[in-house]
Protein backbone atom coordinates (compact mmCIF):
# COMPACT_ATOMS: atom_id res chain seq x y z
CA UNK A 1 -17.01 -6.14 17.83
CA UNK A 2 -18.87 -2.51 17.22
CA UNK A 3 -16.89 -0.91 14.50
CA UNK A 4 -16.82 3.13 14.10
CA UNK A 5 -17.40 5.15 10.99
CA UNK A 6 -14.85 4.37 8.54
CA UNK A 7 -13.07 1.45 10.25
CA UNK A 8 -13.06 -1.62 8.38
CA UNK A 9 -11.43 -4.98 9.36
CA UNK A 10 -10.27 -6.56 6.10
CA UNK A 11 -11.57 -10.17 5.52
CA UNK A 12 -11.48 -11.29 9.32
CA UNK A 13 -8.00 -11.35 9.22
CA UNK A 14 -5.67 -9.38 11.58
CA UNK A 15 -5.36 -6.43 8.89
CA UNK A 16 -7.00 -3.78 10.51
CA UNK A 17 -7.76 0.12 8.58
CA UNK A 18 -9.28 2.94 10.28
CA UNK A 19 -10.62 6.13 8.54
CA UNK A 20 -11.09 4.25 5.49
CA UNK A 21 -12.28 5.97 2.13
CA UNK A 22 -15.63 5.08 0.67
CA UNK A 23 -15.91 1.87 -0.40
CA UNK A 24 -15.19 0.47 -3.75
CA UNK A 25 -15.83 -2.57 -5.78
CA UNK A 26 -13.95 -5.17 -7.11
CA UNK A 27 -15.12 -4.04 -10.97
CA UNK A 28 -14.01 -0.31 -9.61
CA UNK A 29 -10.60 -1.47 -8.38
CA UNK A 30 -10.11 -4.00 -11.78
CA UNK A 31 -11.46 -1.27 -14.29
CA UNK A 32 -8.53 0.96 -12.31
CA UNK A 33 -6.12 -1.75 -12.99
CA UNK A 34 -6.60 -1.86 -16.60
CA UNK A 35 -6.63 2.02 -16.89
CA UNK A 36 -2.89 2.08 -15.36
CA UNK A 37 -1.77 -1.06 -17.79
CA UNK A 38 -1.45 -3.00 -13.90
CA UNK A 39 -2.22 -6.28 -13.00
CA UNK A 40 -3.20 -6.50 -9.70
CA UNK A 41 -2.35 -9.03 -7.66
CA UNK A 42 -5.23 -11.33 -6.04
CA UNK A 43 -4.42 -10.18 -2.33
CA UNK A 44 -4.27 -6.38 -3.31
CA UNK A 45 -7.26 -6.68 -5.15
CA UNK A 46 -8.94 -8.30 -1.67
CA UNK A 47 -7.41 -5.90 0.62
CA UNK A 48 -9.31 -3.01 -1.83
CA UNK A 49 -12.44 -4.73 -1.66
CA UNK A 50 -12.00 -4.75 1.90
CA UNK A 51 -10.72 -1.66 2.87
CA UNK A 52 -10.34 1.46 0.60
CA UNK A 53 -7.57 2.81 2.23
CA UNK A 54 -6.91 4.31 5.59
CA UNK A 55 -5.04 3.96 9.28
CA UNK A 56 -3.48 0.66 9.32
CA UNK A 57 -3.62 -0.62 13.29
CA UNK A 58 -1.27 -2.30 14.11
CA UNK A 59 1.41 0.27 12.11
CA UNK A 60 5.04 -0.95 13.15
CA UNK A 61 6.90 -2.77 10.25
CA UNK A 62 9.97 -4.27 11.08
CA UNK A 63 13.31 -6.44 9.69
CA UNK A 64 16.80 -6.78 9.91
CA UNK A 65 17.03 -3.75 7.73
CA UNK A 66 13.73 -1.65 8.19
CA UNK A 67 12.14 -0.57 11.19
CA UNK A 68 9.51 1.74 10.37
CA UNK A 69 6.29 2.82 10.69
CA UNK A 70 3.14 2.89 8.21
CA UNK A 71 1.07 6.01 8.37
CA UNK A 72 -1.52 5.19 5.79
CA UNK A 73 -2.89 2.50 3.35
CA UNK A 74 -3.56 5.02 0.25
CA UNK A 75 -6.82 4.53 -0.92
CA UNK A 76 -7.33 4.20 -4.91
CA UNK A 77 -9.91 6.69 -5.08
CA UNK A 78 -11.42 9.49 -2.43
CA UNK A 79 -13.57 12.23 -1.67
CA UNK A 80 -11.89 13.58 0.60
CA UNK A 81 -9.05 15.42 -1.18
CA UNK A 82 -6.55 13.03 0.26
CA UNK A 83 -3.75 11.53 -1.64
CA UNK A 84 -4.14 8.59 -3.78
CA UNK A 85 -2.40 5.40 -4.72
CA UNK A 86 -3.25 5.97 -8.21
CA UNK A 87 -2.74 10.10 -8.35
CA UNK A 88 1.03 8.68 -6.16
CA UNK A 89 1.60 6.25 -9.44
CA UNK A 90 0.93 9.10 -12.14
CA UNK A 91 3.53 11.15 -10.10
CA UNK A 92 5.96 8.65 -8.93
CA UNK A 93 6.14 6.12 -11.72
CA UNK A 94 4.43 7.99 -14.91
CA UNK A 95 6.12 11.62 -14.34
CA UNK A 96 9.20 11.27 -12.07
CA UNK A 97 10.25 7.71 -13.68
CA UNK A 98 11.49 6.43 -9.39
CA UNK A 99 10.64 3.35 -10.18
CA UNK A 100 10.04 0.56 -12.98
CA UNK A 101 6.13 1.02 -14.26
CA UNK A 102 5.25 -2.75 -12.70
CA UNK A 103 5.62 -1.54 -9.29
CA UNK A 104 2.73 0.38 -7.57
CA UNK A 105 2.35 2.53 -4.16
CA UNK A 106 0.31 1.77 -1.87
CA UNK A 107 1.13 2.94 1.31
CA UNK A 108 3.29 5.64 3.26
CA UNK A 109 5.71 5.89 5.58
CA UNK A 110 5.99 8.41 8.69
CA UNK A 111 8.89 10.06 6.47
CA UNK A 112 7.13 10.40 3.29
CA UNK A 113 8.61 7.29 1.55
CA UNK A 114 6.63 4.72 -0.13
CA UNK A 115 5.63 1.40 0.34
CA UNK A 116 5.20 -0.44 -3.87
CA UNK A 117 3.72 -3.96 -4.60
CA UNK A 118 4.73 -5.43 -7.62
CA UNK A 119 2.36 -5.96 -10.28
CA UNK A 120 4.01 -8.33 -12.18
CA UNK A 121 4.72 -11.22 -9.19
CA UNK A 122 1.48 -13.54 -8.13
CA UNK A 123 1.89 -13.03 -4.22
CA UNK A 124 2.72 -9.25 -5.28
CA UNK A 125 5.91 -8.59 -3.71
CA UNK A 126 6.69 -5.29 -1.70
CA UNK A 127 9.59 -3.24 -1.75
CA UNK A 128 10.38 0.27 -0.11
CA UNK A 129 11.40 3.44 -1.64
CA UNK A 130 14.05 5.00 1.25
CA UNK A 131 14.80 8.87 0.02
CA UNK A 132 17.61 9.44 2.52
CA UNK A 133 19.55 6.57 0.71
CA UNK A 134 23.23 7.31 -0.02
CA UNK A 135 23.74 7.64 -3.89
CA UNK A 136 25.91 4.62 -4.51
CA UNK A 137 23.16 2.50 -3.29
CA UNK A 138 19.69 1.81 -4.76
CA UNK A 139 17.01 2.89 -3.12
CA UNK A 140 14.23 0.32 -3.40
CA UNK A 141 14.84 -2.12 -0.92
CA UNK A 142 12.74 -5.42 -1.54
CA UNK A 143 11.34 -6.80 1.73
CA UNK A 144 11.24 -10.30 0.39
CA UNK A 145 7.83 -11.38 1.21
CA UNK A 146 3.79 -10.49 -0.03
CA UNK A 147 1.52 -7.90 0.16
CA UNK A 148 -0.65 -9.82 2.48
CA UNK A 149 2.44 -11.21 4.69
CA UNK A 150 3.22 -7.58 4.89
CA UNK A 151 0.19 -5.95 6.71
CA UNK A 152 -0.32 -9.61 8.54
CA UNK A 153 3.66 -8.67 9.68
CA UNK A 154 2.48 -5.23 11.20
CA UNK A 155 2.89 -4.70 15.03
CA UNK A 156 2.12 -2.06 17.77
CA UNK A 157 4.28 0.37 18.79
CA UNK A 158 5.92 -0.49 21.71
């Protein structure tokens, strides 16, 4: 398969990022782990090496209780004066205290919410930050499953 500029398919597997950032490598993405005080999880740290953000094809995530879809993989660094995951964490977690400091963004939603892996589990379990929540209920909504089930979980729109 002939791949365009900037489209990467991560590890042969079914994740799939177009427009990707310049590529980074695994000592880039660790030496930005240690900066935050993170520990990456083994399948984030393979889906960097793979893919430094972008377009995720297929985009559709859906459950019992979310049916959304993801707009972009942030990338952890980028010349291209796009957002960040790591400029998203300074704001989010550092400066606006959303969330507890373990979790970290990584993607976005169509709406503007956030996508966060957790740091602190092995498989790095995701959870989503919906704004439009009601204020009696929290809202970071775990999705109950890894970062890699996650994009493997994407579909296209129908």
């Amino acid at each position: 398969m002939k791949m365009s500029q900037g489209e990467h398919i991560n590890r042969g597997e079914r994740m799939r990022f177009l427009n990707s950032h310049d590529a980074i490598t695994k000592q880039q993405i660790l030496s930005i782990s240690d900066q935050l005080g993170l520990s990456f999880p083994k399948d984030l740290l393979d889906i960097y090496e793979g893919s430094n953000g972008g377009t995720p094809e297929p985009y559709v995530y859906e459950d019992d209780n979310l049916d959304t879809v993801v707009v972009e993989f942030l990338p952890l660094v980028s010349t291209r004066q796009k957002r960040t995951a790591v400029e998203s964490y300074a704001n989010l977690v550092r400066s606006k205290k959303i969330v507890p400091p373990n979790l970290f963004p990584f993607a976005m939603d169509g709406g503007g919410d956030y996508f966060f892996i957790d740091c602190n589990t092995p498989i790095g379990e995701v959870y989503f930050f919906r704004s439009d929540r009601s204020s009696g209920s929290s809202p970071l909504v775990a999705l109950n499953l890894g970062i890699r089930s996650f994009w493997e979980s994407m579909k296209p729109e129908d």
